[in-house]
C-alpha atoms as a PDB file:
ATOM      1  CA  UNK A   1      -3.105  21.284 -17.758  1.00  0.00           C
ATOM      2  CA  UNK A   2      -2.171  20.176 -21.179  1.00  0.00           C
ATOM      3  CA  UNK A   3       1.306  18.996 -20.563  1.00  0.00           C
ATOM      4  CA  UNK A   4       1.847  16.954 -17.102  1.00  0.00           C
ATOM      5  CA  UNK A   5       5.336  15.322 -16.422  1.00  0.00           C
ATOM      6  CA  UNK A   6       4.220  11.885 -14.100  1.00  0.00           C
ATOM      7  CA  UNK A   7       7.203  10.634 -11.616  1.00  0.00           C
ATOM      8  CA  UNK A   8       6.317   7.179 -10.309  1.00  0.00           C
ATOM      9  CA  UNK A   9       7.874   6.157  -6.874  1.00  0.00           C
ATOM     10  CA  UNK A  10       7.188   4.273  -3.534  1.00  0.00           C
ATOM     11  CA  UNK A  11       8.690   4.868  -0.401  1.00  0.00           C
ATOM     12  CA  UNK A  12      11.825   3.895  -1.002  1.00  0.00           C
ATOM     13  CA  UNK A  13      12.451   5.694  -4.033  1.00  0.00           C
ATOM     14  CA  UNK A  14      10.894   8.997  -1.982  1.00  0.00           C
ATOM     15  CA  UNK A  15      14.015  11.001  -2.574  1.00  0.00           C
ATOM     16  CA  UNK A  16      14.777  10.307  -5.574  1.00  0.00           C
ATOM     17  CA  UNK A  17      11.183  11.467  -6.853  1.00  0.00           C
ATOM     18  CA  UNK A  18      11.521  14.895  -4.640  1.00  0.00           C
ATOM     19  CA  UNK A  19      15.047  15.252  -6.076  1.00  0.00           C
ATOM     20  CA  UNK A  20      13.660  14.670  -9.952  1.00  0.00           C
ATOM     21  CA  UNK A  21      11.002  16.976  -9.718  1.00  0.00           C
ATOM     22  CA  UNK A  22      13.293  19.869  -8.452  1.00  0.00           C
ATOM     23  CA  UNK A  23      15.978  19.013 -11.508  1.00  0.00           C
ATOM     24  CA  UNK A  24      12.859  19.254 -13.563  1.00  0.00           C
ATOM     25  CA  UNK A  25      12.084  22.716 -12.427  1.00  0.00           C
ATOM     26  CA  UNK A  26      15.166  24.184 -12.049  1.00  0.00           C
ATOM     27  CA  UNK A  27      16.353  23.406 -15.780  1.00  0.00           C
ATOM     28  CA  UNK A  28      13.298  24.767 -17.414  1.00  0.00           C
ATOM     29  CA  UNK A  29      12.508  28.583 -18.530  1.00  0.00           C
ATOM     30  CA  UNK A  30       8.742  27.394 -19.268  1.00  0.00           C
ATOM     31  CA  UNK A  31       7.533  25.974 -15.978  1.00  0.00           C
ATOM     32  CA  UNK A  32       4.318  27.884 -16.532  1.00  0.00           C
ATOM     33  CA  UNK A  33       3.646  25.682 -19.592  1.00  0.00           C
ATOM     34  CA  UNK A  34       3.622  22.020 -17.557  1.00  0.00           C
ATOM     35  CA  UNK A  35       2.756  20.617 -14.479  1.00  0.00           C
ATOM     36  CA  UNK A  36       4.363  17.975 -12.221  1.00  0.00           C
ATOM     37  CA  UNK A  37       2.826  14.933 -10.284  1.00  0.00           C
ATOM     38  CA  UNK A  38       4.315  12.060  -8.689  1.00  0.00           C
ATOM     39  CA  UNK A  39       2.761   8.700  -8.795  1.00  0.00           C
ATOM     40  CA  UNK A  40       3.172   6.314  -5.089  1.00  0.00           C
ATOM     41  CA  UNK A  41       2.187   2.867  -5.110  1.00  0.00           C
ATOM     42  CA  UNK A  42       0.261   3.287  -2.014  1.00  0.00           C
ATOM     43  CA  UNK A  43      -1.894   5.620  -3.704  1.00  0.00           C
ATOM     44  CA  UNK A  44      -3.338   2.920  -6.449  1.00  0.00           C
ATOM     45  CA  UNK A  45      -5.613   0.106  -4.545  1.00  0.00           C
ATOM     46  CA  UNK A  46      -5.297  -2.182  -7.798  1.00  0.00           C
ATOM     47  CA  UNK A  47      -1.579  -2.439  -6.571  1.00  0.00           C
ATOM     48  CA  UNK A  48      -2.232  -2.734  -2.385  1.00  0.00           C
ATOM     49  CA  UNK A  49      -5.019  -4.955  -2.965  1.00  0.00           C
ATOM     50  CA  UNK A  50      -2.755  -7.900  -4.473  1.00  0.00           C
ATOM     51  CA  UNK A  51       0.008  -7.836  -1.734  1.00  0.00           C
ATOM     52  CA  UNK A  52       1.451 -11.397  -2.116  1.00  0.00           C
ATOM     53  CA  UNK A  53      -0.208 -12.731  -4.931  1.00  0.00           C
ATOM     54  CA  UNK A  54       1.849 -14.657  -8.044  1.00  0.00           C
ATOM     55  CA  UNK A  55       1.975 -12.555 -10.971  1.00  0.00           C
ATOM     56  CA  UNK A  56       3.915 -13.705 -14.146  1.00  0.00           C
ATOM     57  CA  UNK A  57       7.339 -12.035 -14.875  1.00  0.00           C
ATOM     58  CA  UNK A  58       9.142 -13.218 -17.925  1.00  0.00           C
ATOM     59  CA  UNK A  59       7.717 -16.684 -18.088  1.00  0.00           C
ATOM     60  CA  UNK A  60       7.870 -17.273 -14.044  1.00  0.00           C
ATOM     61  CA  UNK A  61       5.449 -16.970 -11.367  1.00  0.00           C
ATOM     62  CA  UNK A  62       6.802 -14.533  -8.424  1.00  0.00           C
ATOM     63  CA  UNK A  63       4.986 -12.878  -5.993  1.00  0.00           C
ATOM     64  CA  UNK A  64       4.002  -9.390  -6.127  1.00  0.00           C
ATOM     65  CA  UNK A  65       5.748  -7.151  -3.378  1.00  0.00           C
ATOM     66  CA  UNK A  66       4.448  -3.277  -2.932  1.00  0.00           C
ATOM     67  CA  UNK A  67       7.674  -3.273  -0.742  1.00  0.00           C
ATOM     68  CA  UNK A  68       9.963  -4.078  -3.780  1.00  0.00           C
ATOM     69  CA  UNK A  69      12.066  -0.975  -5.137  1.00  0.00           C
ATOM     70  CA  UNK A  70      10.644  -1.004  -8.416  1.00  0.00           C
ATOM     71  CA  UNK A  71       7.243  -1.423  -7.618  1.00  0.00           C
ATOM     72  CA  UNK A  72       6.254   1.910  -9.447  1.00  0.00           C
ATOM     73  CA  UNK A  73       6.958   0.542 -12.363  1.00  0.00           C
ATOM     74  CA  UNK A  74       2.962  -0.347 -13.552  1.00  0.00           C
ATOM     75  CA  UNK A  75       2.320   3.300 -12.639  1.00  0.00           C
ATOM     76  CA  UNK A  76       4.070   4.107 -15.869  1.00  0.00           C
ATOM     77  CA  UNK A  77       0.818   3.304 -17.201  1.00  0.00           C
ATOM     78  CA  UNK A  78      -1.454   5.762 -15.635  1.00  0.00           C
ATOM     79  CA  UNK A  79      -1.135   8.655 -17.341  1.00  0.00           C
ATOM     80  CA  UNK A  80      -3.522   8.900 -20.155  1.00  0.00           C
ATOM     81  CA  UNK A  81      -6.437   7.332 -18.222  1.00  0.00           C
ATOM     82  CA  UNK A  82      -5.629   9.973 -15.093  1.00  0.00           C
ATOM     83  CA  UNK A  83      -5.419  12.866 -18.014  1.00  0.00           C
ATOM     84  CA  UNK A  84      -8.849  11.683 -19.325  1.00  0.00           C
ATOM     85  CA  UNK A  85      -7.065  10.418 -22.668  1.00  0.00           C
ATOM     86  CA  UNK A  86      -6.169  14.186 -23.988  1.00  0.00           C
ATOM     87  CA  UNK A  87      -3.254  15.957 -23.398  1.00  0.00           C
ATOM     88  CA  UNK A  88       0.520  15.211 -23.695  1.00  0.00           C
ATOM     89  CA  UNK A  89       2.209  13.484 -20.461  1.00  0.00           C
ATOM     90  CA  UNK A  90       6.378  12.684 -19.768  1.00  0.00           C
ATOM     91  CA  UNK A  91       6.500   9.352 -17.905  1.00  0.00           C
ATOM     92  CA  UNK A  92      10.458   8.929 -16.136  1.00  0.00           C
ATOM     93  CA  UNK A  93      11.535   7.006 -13.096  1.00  0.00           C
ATOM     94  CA  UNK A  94      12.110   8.143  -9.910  1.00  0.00           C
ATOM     95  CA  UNK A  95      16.087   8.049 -10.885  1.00  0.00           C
ATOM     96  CA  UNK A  96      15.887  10.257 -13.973  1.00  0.00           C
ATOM     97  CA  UNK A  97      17.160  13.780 -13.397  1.00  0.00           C
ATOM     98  CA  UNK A  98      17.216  16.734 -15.924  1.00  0.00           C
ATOM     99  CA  UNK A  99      20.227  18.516 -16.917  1.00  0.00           C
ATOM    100  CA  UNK A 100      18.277  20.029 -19.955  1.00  0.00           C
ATOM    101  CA  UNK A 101      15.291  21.755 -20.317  1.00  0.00           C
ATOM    102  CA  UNK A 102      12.437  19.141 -20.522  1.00  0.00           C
ATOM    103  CA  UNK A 103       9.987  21.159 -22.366  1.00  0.00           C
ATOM    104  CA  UNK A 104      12.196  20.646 -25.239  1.00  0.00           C
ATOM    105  CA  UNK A 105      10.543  17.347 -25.338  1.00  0.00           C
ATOM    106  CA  UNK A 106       7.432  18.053 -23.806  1.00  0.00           C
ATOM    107  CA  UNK A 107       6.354  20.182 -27.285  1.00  0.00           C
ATOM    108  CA  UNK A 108       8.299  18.553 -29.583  1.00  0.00           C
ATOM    109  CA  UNK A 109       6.280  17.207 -32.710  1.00  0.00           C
ATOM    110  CA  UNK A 110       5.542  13.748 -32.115  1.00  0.00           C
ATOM    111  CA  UNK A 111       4.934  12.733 -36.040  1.00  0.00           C
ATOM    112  CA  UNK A 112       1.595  11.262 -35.287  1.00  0.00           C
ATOM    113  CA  UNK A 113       3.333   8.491 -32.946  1.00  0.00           C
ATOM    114  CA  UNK A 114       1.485   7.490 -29.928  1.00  0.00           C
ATOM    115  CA  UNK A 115       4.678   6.867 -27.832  1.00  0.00           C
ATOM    116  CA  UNK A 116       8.163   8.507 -28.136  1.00  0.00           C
ATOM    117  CA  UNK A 117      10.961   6.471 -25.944  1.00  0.00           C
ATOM    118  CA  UNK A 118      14.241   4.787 -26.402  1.00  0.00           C
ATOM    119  CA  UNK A 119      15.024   1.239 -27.689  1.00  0.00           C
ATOM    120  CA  UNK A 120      16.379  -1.324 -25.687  1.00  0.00           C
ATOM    121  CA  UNK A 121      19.839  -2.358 -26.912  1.00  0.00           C
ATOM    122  CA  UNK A 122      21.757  -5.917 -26.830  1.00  0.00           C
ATOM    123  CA  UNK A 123      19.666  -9.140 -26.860  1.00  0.00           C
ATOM    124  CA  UNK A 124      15.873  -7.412 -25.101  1.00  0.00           C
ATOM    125  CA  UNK A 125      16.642  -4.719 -28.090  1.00  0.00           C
ATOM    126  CA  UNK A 126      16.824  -7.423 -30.703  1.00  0.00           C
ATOM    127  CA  UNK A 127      13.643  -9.130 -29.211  1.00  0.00           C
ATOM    128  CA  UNK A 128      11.933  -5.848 -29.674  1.00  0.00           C
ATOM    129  CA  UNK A 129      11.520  -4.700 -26.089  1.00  0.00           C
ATOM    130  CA  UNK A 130      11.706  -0.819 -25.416  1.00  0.00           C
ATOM    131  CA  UNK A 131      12.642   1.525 -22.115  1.00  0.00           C
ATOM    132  CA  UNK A 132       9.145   2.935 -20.713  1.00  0.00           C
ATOM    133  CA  UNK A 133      11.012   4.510 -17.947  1.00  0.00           C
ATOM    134  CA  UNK A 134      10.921   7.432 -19.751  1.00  0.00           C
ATOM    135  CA  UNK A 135       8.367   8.314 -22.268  1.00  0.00           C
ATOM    136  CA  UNK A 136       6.179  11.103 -23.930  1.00  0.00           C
ATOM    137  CA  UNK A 137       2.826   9.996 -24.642  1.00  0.00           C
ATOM    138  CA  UNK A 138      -0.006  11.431 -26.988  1.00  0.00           C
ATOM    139  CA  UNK A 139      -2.507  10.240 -24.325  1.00  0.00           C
ATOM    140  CA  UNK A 140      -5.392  10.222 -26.777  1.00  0.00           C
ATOM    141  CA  UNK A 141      -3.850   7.823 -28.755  1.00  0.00           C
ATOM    142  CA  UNK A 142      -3.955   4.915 -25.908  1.00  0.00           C
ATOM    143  CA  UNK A 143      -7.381   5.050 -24.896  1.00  0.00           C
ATOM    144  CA  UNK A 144      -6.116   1.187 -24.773  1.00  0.00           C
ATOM    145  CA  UNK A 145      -4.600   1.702 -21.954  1.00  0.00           C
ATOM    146  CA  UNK A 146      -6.428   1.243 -18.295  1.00  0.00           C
ATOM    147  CA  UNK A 147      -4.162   0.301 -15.399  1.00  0.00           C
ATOM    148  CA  UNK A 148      -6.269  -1.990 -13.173  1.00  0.00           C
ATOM    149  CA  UNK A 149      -7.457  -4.319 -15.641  1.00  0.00           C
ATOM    150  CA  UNK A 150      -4.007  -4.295 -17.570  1.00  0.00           C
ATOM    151  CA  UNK A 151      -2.263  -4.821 -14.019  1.00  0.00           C
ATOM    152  CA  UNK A 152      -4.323  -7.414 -12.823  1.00  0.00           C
ATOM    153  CA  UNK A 153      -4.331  -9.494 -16.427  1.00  0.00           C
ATOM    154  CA  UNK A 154      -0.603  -9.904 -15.134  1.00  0.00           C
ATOM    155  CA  UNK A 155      -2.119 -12.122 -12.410  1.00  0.00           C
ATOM    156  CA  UNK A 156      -4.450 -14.470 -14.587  1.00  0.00           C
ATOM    157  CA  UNK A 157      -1.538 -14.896 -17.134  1.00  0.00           C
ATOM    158  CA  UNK A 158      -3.047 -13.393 -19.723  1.00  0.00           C
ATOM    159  CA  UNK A 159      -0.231 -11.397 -20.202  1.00  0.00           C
ATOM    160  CA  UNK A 160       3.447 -11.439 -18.664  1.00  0.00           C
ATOM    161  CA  UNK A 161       4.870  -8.495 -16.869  1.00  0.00           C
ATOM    162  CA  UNK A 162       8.071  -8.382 -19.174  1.00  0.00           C
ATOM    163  CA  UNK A 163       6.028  -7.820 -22.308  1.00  0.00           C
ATOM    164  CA  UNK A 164       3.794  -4.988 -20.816  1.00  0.00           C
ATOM    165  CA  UNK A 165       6.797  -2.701 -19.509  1.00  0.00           C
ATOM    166  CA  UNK A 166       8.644  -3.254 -22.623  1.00  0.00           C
ATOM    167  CA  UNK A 167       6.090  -2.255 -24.720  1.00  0.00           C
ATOM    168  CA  UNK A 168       5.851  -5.407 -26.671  1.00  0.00           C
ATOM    169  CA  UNK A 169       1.968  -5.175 -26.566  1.00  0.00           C
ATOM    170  CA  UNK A 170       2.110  -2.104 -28.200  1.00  0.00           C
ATOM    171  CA  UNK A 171       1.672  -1.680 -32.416  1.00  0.00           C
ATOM    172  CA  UNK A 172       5.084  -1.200 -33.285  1.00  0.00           C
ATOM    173  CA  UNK A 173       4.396   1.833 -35.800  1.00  0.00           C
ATOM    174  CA  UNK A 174       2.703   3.422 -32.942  1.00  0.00           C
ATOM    175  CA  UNK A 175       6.286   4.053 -31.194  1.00  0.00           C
ATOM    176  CA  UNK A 176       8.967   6.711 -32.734  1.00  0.00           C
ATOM    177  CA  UNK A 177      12.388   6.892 -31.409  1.00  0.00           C
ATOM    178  CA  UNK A 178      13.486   8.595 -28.584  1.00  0.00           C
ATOM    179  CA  UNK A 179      17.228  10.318 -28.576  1.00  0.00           C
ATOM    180  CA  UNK A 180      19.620   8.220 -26.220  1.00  0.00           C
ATOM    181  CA  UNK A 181      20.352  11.808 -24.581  1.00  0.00           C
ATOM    182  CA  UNK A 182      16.470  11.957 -23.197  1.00  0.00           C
ATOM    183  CA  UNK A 183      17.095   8.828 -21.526  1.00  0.00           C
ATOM    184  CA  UNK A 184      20.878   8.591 -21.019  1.00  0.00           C
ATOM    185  CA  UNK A 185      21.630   4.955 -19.293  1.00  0.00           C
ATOM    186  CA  UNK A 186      23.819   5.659 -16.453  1.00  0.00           C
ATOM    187  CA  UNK A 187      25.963   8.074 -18.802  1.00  0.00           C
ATOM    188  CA  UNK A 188      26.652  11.634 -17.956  1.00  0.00           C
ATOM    189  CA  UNK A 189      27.955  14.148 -20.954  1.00  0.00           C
ATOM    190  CA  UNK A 190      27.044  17.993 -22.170  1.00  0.00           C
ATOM    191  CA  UNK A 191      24.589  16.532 -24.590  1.00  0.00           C
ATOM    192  CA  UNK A 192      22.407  14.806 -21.379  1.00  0.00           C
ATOM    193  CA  UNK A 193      18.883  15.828 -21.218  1.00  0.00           C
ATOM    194  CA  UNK A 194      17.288  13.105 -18.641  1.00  0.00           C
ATOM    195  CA  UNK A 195      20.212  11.154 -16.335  1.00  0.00           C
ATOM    196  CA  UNK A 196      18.903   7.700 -15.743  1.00  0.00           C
ATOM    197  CA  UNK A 197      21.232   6.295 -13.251  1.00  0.00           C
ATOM    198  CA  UNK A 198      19.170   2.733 -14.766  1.00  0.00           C
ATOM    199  CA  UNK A 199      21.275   0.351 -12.793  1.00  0.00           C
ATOM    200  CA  UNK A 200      19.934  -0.269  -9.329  1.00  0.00           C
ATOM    201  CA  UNK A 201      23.160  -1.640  -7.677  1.00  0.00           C
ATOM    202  CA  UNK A 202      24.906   1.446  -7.838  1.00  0.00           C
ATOM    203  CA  UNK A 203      22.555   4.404  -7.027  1.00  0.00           C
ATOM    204  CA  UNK A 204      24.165   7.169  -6.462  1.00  0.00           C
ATOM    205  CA  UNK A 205      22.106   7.901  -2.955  1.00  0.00           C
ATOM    206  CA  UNK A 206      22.206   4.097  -1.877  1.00  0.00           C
ATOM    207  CA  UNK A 207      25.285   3.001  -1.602  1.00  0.00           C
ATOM    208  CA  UNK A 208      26.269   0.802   1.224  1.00  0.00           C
ATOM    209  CA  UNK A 209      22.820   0.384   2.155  1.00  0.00           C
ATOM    210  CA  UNK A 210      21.701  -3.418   1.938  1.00  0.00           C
ATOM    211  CA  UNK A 211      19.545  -4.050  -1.263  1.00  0.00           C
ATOM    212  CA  UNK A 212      16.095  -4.205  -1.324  1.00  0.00           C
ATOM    213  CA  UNK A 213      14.962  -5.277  -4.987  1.00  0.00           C
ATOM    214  CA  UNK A 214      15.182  -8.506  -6.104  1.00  0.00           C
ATOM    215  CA  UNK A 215      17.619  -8.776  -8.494  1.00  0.00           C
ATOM    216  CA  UNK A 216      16.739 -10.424 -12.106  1.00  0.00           C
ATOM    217  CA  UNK A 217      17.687 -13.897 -12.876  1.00  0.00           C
ATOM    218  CA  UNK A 218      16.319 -16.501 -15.219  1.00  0.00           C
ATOM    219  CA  UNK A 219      15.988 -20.545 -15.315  1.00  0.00           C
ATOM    220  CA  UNK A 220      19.401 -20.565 -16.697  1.00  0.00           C
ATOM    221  CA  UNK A 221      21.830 -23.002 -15.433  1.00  0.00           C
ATOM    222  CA  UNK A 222      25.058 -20.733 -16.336  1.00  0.00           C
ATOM    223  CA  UNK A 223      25.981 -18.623 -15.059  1.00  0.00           C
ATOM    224  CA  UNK A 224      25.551 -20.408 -11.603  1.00  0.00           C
ATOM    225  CA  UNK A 225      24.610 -16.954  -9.765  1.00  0.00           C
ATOM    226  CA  UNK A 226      21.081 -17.511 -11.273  1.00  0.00           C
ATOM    227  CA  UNK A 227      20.610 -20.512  -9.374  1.00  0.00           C
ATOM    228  CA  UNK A 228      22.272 -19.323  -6.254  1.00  0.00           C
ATOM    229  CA  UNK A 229      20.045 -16.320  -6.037  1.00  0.00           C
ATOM    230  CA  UNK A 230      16.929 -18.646  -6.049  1.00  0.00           C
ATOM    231  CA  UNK A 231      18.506 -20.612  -3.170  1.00  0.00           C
ATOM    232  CA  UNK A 232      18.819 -17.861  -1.353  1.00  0.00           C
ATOM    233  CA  UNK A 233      15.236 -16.407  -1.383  1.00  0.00           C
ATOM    234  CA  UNK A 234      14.180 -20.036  -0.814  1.00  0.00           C
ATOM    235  CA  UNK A 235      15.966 -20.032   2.044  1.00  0.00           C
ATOM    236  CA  UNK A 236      15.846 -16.580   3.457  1.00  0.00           C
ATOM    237  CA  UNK A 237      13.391 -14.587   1.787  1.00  0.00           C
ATOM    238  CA  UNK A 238      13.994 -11.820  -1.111  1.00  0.00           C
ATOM    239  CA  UNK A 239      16.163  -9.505   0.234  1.00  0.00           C
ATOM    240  CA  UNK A 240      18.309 -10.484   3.090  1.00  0.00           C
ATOM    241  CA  UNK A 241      21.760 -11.508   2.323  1.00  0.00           C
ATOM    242  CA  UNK A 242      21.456 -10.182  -1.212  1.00  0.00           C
ATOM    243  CA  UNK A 243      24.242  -7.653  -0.668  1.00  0.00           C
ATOM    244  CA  UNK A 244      25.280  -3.732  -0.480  1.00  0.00           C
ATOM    245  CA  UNK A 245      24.659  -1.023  -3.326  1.00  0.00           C
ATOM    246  CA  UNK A 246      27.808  -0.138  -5.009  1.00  0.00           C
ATOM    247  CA  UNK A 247      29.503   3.031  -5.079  1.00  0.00           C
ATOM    248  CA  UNK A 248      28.662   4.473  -9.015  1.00  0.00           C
ATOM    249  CA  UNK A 249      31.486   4.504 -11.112  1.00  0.00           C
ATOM    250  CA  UNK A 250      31.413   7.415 -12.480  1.00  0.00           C
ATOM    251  CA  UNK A 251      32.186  10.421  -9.397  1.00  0.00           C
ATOM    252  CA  UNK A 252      30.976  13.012 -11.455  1.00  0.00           C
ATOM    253  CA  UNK A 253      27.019  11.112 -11.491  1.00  0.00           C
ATOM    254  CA  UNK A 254      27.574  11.137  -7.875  1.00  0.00           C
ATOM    255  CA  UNK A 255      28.406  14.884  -7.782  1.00  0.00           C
ATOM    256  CA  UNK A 256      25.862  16.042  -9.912  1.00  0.00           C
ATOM    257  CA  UNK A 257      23.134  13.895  -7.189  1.00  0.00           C
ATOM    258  CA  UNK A 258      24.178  15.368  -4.200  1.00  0.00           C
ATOM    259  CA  UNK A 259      24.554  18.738  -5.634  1.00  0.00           C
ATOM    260  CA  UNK A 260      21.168  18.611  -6.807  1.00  0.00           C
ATOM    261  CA  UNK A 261      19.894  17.439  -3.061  1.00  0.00           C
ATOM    262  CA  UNK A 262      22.519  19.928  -1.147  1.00  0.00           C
ATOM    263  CA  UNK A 263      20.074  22.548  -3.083  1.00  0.00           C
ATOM    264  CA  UNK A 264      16.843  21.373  -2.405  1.00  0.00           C
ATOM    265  CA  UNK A 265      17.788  21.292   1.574  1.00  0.00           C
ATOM    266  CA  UNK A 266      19.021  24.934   0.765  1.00  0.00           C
ATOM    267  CA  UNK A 267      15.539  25.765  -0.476  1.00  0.00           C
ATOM    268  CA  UNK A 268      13.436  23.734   2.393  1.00  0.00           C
ATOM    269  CA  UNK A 269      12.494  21.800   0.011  1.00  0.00           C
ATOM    270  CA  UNK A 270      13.715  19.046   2.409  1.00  0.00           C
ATOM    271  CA  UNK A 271      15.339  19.180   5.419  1.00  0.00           C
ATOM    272  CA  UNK A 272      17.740  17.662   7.738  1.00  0.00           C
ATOM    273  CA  UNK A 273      15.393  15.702   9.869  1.00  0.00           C
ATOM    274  CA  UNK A 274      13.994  14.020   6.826  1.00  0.00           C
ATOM    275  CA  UNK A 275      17.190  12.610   5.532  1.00  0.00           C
ATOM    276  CA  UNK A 276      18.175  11.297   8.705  1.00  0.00           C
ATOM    277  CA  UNK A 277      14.879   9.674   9.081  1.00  0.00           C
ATOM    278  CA  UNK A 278      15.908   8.354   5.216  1.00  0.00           C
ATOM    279  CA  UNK A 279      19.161   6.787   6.422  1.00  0.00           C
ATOM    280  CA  UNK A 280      17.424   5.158   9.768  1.00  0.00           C
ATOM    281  CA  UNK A 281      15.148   3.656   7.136  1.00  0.00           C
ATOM    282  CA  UNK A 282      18.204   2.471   4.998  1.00  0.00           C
ATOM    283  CA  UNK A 283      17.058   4.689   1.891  1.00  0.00           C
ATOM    284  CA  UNK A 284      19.950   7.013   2.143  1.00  0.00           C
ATOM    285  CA  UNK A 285      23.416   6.336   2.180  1.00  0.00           C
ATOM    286  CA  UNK A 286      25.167   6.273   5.815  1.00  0.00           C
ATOM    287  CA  UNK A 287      27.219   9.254   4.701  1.00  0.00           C
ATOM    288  CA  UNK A 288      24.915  11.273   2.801  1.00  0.00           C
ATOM    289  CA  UNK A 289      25.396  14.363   4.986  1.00  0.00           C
ATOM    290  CA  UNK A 290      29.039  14.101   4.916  1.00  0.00           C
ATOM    291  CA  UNK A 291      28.806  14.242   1.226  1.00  0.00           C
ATOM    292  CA  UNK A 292      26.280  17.095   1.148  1.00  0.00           C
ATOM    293  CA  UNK A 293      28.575  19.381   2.919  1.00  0.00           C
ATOM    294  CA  UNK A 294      31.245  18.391   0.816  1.00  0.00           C
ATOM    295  CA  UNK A 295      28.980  19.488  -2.004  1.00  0.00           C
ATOM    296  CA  UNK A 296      28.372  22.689  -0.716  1.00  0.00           C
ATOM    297  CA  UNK A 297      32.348  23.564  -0.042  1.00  0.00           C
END
């Protein structure tokens, strides 16, 4: 099909791609006119293969983990080579859900740009880093782009994992802007398109369930929490002791989750069973099903 909308995800972002697939489909009159795949990091060998091994992140050598929350994130780079470099494709997150109709973007006029997605604001804004979690790519404009030999440069050092997924390797008149509402940070209004809830610690679906990405940090000395966070994964490995996701702050993001996922269980699109297993596994909140039925009242 012409127009494919990619969701990447791992396992434990599993509900969150089944949930952004169904807000995809149930906001658009034209789901004829575009098809819908998700993307798991199990799936892509070039991303099993290097369990372990030290890639470079923003200047530092970590260890990649195919266990880490955001491990999807190089998938946002498959597209155009899995469309055979024609066709449009919509790249979002596993946390992006529609309020609008997508195919508004989907056939919008591009203006010759290769890539259509929001800048980053503050200081990675200024430095000229942009948000690939969601973008709309003219996919036979980045015949440049090839996911196993791009992902695995990260582990030579021939180029650093920050620069890649901001799209700071990328011609910068190659890029047009995206509206904030097609990529709305953790913000919730009439005008919202795409919901990003962007900020891991407060998921709306995780909270109180112990964290399990590593959080970002720097070789700053202040503020101190840098430093403390690298003594603890020293010490005890990435994730344990690193704390609880947050409730959201904002109720009505919350809302607009669970009533989303109260109707996919009304439509078997998953059931019961499944989000139990997601809460043994600590990918669902401990009350989920408590706040599913108060969803449905």
């Amino acid at each position: 099909m012409e127009h494919c909308i990619f969701i990447q995800a791992n396992h434990r972002q599993w509900l969150g791609a089944v949930v952004a697939e169904y807000a995809l489909r149930r906001n658009s009159s034209h789901n004829h006119r575009f098809a819908v795949s998700t993307l798991q990091t199990q799936d892509f060998r070039c991303l099993q293969e290097r369990e372990g091994r030290q890639f470079l992140r923003d200047g530092e050598w970590r260890a990649w983990r195919n266990d880490d929350l955001q491990s999807f994130t190089p998938l946002r780079f498959a597209p155009p080579e899995l469309m055979g470099y024609q066709g449009r494709a919509l790249v979002i997150d596993p946390d992006v859900f529609a309020q609008g109709d997508v195919w508004e973007l989907l056939s919008r006029d591009m203006d010759g740009k290769a890539i259509l997605c929001r800048a980053k604001g503050g200081r990675k804004g200024k430095q000229g880093a942009y948000a690939s979690s969601v973008m709309l790519l003219d996919c036979a404009r980045l015949r440049h782009w090839e996911l196993a030999r791009d992902f695995g440069a990260l582990f030579s050092g021939a180029r650093d994992y920050m620069d890649w997924i901001s799209l700071r390797l990328e011609d910068p008149a190659t890029i047009g802007p995206l509206e904030p509402e097609w990529n709305d940070f953790d913000r919730l209004t009439p005008d919202t398109r795409l919901l990003h809830n962007t900020k891991r610690w407060t998921q709306p679906w995780k909270t109180g369930v112990p964290v399990d990405f590593r959080p970002a940090d720097s070789f700053r000395l202040f503020p101190p929490r840098h430093w403390l966070r690298r003594a603890r994964r020293t010490l005890f490995g990435d994730y344990r002791f690193a704390g609880r996701y947050r409730r959201h702050p904002d109720p009505a993001q919350e809302r607009f989750f669970f009533r989303l996922l109260g109707e996919c269980v009304a439509r078997g699109i998953v059931d019961e069973a499944r989000l139990q297993e997601e809460i043994r596994r600590q990918h669902l909140r401990p009350d989920a099903l408590e706040l599913l039925a108060q969803a449905a009242a």
